[in-house]
N, C-alpha and C. Protein backbone atom coordinates (compact mmCIF):
# COMPACT_ATOMS: atom_id res chain seq x y z
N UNK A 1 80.75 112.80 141.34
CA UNK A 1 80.58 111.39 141.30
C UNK A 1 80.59 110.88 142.73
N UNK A 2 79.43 109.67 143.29
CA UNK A 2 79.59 109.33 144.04
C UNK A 2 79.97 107.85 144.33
N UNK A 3 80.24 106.93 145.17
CA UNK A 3 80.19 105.59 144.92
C UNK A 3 78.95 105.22 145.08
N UNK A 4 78.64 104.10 144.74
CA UNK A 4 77.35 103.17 145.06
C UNK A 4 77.34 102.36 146.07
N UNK A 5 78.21 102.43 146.88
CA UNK A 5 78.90 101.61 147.73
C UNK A 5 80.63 101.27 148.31
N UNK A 6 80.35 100.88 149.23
CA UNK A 6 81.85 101.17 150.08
C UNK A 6 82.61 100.02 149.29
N UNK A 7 82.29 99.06 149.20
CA UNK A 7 83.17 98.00 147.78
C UNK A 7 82.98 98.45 146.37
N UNK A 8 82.74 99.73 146.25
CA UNK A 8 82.43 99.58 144.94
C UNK A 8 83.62 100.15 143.82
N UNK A 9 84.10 100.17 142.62
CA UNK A 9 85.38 100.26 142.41
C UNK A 9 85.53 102.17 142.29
N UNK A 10 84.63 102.96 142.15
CA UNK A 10 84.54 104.38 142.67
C UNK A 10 84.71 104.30 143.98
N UNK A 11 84.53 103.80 145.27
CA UNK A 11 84.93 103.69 146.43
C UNK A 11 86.06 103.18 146.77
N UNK A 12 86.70 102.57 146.15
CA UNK A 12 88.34 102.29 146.05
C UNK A 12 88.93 102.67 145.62
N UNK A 13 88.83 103.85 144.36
CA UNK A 13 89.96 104.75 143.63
C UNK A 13 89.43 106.05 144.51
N UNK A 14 88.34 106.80 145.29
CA UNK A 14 88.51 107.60 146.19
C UNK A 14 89.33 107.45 147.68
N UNK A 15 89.15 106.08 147.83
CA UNK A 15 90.02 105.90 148.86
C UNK A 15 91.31 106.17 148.68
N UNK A 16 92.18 105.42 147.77
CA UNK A 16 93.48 106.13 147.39
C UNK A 16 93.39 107.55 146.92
N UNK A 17 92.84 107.91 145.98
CA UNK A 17 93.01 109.41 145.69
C UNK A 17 91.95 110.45 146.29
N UNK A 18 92.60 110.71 147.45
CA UNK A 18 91.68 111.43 148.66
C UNK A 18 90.98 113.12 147.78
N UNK A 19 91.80 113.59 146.62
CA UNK A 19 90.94 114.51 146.00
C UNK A 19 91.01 114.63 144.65
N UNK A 20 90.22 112.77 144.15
CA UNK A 20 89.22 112.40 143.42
C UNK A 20 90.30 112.82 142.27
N UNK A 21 89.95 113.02 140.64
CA UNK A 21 90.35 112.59 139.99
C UNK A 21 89.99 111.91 138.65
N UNK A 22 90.93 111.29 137.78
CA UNK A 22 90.02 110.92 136.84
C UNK A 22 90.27 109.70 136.63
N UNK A 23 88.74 108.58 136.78
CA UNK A 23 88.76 107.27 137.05
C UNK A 23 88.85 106.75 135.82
N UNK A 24 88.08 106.59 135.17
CA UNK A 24 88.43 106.14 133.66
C UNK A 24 87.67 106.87 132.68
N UNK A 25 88.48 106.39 130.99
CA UNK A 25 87.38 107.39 129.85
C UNK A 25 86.46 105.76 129.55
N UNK A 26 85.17 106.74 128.91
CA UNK A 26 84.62 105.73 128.11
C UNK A 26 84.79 105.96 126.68
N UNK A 27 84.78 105.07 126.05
CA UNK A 27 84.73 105.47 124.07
C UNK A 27 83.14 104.55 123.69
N UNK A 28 82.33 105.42 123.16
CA UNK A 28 81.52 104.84 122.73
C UNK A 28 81.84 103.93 121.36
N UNK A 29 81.56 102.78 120.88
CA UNK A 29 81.83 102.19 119.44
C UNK A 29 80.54 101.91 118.64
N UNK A 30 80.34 101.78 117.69
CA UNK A 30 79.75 101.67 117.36
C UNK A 30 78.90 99.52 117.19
N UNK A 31 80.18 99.16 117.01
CA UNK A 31 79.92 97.50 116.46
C UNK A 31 81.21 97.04 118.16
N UNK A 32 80.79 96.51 119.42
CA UNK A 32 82.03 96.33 120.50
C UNK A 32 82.59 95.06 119.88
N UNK A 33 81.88 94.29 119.40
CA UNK A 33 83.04 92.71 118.62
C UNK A 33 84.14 93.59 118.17
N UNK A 34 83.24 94.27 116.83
CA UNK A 34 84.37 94.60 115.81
C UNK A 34 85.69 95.52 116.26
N UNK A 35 85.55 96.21 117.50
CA UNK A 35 86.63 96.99 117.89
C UNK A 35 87.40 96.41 119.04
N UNK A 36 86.55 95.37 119.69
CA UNK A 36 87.45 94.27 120.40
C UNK A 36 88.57 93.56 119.29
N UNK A 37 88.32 92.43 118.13
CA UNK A 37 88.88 92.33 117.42
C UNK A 37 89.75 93.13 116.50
N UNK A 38 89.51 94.44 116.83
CA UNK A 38 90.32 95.30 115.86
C UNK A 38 91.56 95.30 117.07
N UNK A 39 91.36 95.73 118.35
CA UNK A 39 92.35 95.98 119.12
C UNK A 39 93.09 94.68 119.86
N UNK A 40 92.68 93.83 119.70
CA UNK A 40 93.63 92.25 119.64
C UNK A 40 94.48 92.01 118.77
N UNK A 41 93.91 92.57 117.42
CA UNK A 41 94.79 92.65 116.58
C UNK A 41 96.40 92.92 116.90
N UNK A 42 96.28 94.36 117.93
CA UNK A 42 97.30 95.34 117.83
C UNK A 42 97.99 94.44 119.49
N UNK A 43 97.50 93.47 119.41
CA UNK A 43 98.36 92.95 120.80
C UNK A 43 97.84 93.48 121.92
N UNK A 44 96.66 94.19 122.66
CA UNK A 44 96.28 94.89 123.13
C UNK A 44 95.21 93.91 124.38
N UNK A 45 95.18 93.95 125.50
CA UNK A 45 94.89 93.27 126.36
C UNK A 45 93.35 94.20 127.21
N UNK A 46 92.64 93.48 127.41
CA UNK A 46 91.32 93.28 128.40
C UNK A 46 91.42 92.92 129.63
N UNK A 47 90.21 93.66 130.95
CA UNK A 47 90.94 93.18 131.66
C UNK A 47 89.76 91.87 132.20
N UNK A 48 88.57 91.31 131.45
CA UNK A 48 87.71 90.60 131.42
C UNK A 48 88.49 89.78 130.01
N UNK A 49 87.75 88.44 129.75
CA UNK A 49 87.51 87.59 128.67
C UNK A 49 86.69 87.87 127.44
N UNK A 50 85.23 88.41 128.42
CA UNK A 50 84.42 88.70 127.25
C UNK A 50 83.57 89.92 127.75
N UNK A 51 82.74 90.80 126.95
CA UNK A 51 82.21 92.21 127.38
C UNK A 51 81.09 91.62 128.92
N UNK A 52 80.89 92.45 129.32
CA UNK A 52 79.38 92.32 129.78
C UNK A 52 77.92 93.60 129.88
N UNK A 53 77.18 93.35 130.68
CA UNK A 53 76.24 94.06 130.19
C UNK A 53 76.74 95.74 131.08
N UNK A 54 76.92 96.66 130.96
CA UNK A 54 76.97 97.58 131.50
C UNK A 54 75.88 98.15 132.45
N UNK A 55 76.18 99.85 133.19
CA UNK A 55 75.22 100.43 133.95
C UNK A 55 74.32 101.02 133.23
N UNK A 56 74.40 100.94 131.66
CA UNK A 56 73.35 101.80 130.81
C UNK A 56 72.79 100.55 130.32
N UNK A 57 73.20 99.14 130.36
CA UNK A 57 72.26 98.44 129.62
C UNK A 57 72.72 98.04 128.50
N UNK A 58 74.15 98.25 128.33
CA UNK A 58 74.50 98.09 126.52
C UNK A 58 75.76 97.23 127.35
N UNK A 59 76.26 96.12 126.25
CA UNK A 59 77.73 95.84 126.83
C UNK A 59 78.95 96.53 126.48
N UNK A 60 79.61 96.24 126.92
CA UNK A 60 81.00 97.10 127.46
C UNK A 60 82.31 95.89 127.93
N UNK A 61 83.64 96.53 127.68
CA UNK A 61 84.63 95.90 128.14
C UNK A 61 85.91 96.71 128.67
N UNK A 62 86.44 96.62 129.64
CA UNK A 62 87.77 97.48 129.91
C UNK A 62 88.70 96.96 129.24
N UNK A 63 89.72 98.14 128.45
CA UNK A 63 91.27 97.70 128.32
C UNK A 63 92.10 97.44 129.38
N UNK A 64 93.03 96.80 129.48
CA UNK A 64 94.01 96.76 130.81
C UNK A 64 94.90 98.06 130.67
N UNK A 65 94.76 98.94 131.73
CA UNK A 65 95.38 100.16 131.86
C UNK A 65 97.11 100.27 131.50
N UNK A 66 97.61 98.97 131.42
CA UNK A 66 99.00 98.88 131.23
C UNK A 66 99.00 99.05 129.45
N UNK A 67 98.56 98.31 129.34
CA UNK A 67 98.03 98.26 127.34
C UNK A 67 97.98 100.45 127.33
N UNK A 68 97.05 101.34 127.43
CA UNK A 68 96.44 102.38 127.02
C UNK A 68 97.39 103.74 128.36
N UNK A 69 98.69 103.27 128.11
CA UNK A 69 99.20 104.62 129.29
C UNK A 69 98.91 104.50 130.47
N UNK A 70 98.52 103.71 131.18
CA UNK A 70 97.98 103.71 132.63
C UNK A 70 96.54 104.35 132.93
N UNK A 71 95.61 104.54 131.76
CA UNK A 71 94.44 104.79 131.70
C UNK A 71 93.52 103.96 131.43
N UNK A 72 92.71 103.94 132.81
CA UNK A 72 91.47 102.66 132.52
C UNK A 72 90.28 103.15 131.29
N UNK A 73 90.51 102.47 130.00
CA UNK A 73 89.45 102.64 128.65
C UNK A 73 88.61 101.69 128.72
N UNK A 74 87.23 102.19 129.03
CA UNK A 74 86.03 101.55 128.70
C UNK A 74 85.63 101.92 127.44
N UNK A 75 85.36 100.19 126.60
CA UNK A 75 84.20 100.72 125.14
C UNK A 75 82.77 100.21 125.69
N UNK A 76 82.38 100.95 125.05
CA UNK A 76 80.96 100.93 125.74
C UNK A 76 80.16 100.52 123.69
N UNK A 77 79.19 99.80 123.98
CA UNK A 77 78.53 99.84 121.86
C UNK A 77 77.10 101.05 122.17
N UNK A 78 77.44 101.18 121.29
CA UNK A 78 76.43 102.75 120.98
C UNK A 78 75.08 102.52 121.62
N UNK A 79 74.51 102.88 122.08
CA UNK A 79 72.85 102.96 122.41
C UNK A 79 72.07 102.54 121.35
N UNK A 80 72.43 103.35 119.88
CA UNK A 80 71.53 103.10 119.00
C UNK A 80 71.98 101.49 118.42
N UNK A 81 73.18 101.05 118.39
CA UNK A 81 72.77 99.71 118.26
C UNK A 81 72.22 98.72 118.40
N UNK A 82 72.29 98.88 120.12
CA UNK A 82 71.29 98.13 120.71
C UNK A 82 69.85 98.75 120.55
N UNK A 83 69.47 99.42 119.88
CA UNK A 83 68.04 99.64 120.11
C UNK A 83 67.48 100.82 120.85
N UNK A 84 68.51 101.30 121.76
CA UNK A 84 68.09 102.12 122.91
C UNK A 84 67.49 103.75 122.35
């Protein structure tokens, strides 16, 4: 993995962790409302308001790493939902 840039948030978790590591998981979902709302349910925190469009083109939202063990969880909604 490389960054895309010296601000970019892969260029700031290599900076602290000088030999790299694991930045975050993604979970693909199938429906992202329905598993946003499923995990609000459970008291469970975001670290945005609302999804946005991702690097593949589909939207996506992070959990707040404090919520999921100190692991940054991206849901990402399936490709085939959107069409892709």
């Amino acid at each position: 993995m490389s960054p895309l840039g010296q601000g970019s948030p892969v260029a700031k978790f290599l900076e602290k962790n000088k030999n790299g590591g694991l930045h975050h998981v993604c979970i693909e979902v199938d429906n992202l409302g329905e598993a946003i709302r499923g995990i609000k349910k459970k008291n469970l925190r975001f670290l945005a308001p609302e999804p946005k469009i991702g690097a593949c083109g589909v939207p996506i939202i992070f959990m707040n790493p404090k919520d999921a063990s100190g692991v940054l969880t991206e849901l990402e909604e399936s490709h085939d939902a959107e069409g892709h």
